[in-house]
N, C-alpha and C. Protein backbone atom coordinates (compact mmCIF):
# COMPACT_ATOMS: atom_id res chain seq x y z
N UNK A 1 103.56 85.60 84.52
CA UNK A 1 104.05 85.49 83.17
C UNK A 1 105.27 86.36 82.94
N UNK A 2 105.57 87.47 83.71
CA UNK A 2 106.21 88.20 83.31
C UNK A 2 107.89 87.75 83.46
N UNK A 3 107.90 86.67 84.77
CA UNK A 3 109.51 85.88 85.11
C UNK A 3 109.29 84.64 84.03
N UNK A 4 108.83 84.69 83.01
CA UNK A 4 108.81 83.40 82.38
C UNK A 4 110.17 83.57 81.49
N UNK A 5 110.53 85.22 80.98
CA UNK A 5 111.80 85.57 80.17
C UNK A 5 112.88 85.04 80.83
N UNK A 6 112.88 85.81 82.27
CA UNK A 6 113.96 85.51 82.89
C UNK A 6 114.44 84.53 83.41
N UNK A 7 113.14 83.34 83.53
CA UNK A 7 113.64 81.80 83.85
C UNK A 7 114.21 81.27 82.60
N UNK A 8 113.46 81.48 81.32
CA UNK A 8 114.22 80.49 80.36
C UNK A 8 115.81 81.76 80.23
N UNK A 9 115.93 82.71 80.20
CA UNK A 9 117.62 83.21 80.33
C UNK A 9 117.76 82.34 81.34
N UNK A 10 117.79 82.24 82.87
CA UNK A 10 118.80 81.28 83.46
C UNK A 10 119.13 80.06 83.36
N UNK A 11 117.95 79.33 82.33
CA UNK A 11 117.98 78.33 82.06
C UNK A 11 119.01 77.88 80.99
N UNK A 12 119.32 78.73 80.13
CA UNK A 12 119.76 78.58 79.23
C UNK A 12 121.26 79.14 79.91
N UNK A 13 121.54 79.92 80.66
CA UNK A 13 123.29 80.48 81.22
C UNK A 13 123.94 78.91 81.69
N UNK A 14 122.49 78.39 82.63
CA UNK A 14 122.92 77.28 83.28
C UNK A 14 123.34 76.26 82.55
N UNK A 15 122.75 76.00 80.87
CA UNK A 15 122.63 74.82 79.98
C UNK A 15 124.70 75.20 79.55
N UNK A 16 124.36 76.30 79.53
CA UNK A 16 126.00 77.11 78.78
C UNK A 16 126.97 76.41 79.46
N UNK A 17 126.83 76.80 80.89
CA UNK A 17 127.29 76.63 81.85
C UNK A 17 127.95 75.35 82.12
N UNK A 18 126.95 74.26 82.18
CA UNK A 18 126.86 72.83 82.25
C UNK A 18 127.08 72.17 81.10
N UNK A 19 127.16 72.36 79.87
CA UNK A 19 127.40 71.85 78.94
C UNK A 19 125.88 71.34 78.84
N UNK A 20 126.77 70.34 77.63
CA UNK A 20 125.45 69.16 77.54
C UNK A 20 124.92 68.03 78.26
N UNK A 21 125.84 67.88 79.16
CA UNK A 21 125.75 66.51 80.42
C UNK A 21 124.55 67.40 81.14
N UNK A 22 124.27 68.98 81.68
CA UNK A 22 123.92 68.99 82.19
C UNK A 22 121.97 68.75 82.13
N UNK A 23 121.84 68.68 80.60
CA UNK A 23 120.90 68.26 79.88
C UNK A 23 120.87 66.67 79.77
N UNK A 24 121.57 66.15 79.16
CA UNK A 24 121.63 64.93 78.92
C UNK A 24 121.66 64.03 80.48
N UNK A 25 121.81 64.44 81.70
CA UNK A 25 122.14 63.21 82.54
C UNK A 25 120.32 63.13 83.23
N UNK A 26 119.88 64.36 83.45
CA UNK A 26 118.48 64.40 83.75
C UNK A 26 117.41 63.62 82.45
N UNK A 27 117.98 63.60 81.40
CA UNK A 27 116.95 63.23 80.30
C UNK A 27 117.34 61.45 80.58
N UNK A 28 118.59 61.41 80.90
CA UNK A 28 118.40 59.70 81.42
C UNK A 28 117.82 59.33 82.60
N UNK A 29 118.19 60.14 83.74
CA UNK A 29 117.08 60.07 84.47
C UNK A 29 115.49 59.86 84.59
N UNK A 30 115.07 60.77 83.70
CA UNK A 30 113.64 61.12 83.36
C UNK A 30 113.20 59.65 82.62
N UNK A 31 114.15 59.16 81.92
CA UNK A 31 113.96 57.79 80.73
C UNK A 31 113.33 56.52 82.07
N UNK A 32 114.85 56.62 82.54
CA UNK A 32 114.83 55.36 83.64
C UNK A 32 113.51 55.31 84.34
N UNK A 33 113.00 56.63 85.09
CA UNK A 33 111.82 56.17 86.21
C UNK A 33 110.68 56.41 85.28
N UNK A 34 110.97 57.16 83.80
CA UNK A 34 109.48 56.89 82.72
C UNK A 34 109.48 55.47 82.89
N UNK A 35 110.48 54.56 82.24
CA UNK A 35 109.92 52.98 82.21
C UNK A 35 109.52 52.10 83.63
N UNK A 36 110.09 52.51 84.54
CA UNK A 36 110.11 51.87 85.92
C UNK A 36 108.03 52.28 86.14
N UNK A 37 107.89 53.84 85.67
CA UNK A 37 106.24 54.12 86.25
C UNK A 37 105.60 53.05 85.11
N UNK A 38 105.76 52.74 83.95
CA UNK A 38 105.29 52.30 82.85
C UNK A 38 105.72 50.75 83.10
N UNK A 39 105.93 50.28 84.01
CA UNK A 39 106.51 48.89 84.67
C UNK A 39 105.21 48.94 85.35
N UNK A 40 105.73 49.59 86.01
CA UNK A 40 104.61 49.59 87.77
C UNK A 40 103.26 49.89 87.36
N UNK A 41 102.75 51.01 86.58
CA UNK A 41 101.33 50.78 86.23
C UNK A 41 100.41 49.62 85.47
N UNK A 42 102.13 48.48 84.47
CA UNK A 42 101.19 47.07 84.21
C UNK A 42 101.35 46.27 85.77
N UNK A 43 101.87 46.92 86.41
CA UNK A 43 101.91 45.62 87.17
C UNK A 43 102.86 45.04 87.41
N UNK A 44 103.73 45.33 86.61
CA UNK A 44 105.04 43.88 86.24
C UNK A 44 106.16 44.51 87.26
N UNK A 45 106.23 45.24 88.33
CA UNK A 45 106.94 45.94 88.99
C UNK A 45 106.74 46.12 89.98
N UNK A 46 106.83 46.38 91.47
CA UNK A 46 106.92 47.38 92.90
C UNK A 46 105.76 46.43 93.61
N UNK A 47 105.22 47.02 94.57
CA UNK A 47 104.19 46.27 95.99
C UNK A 47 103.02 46.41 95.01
N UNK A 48 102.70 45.60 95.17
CA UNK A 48 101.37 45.78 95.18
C UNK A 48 100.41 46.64 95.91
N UNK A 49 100.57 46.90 97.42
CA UNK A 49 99.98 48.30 97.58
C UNK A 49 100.01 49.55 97.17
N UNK A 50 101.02 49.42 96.18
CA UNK A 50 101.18 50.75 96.14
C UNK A 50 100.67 51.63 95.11
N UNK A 51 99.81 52.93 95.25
CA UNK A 51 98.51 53.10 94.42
C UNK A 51 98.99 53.25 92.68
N UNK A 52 100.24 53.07 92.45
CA UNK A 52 100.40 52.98 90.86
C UNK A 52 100.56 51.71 90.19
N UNK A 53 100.47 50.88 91.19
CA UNK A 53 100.28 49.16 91.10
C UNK A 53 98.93 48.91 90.01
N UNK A 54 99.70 48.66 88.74
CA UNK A 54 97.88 48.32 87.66
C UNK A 54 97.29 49.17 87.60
N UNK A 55 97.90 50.67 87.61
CA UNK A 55 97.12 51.32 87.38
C UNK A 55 97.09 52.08 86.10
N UNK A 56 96.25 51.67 85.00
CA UNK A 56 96.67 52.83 83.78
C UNK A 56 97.03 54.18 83.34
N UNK A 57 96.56 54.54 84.37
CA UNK A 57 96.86 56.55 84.38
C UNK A 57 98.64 56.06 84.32
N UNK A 58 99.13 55.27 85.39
CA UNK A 58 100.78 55.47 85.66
C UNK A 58 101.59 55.17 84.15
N UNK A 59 101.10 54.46 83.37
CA UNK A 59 101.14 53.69 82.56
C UNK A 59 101.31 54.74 81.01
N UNK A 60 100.18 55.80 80.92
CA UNK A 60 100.95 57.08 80.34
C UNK A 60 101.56 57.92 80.96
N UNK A 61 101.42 58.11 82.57
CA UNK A 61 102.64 59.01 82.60
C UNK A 61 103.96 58.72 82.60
N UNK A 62 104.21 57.22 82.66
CA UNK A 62 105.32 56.71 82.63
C UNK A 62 106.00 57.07 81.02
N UNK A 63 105.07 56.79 79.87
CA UNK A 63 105.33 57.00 78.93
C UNK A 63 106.07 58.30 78.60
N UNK A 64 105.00 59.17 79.33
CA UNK A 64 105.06 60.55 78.69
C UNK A 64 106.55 60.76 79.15
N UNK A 65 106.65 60.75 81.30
CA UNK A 65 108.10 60.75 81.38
C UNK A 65 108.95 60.90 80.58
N UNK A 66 109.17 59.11 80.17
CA UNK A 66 110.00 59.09 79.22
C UNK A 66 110.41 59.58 77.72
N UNK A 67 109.59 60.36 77.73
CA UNK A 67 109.51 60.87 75.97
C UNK A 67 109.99 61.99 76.29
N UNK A 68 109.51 62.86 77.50
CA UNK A 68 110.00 64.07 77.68
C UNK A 68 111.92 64.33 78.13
N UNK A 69 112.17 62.72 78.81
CA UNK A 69 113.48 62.13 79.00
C UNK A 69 114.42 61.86 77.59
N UNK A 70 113.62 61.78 76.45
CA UNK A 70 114.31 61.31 75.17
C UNK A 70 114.13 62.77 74.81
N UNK A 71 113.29 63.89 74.90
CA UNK A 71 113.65 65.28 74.17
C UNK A 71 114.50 65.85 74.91
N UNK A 72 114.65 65.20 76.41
CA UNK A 72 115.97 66.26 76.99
C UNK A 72 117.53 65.82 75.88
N UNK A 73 117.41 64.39 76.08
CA UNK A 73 118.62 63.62 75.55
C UNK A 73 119.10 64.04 74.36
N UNK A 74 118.13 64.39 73.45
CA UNK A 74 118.07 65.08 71.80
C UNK A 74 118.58 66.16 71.76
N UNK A 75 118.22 67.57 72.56
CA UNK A 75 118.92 68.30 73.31
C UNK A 75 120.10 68.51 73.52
N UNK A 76 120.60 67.95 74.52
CA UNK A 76 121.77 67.42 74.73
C UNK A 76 122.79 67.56 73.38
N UNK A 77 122.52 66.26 72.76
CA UNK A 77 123.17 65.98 71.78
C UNK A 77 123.31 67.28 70.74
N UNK A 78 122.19 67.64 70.24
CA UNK A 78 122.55 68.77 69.51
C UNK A 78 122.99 70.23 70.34
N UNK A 79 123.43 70.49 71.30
CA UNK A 79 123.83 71.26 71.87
C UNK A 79 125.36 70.93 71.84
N UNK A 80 125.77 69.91 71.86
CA UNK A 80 127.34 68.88 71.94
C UNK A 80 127.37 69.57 70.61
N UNK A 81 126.61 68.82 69.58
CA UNK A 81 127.14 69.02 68.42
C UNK A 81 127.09 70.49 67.61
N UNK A 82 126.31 71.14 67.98
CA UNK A 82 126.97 72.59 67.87
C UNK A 82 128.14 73.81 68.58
N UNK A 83 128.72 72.66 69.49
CA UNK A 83 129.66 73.11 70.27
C UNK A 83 131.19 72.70 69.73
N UNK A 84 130.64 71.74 68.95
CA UNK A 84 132.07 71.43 68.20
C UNK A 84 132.07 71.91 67.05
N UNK A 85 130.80 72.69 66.18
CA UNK A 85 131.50 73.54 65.01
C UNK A 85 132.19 74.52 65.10
């Protein structure tokens, strides 16, 4: 617990650092393979062997993915937009 300070400081030098792309390009990332797992757990997607094929568990994490992909993106944006006041 005690590096938990010092990860969110580098996290945040790095966000400085990177702007807002460097937030925003991972939160599209995160979007894209949320819907692709949320594909593949109905089914409507990938091999069929493959163990997230129909499977419902994939089906919220795909979700979740992606939600956590839309709070990076939100992020982002308001980080942009406090950079231009």
């Amino acid at each position: 617990m005690m590096f938990m300070g010092h990860r969110i400081f580098i996290l945040s030098k790095l966000i400085e650092f990177m702007g807002s792309l460097g937030v925003v390009i991972p939160g599209i990332i995160l979007v894209v393979f949320g819907i692709l797992f949320t594909f593949q757990g109905q089914g409507m997607v990938g091999p069929e062997s493959s163990f997230m094929y129909q499977n419902e568990e994939w089906v919220d994490y795909g979700m979740i993915i992606s939600m956590i992909g839309v709070i990076l993106i939100l992020i982002g944006y308001v980080i942009e937009k406090k950079r231009q006041i």
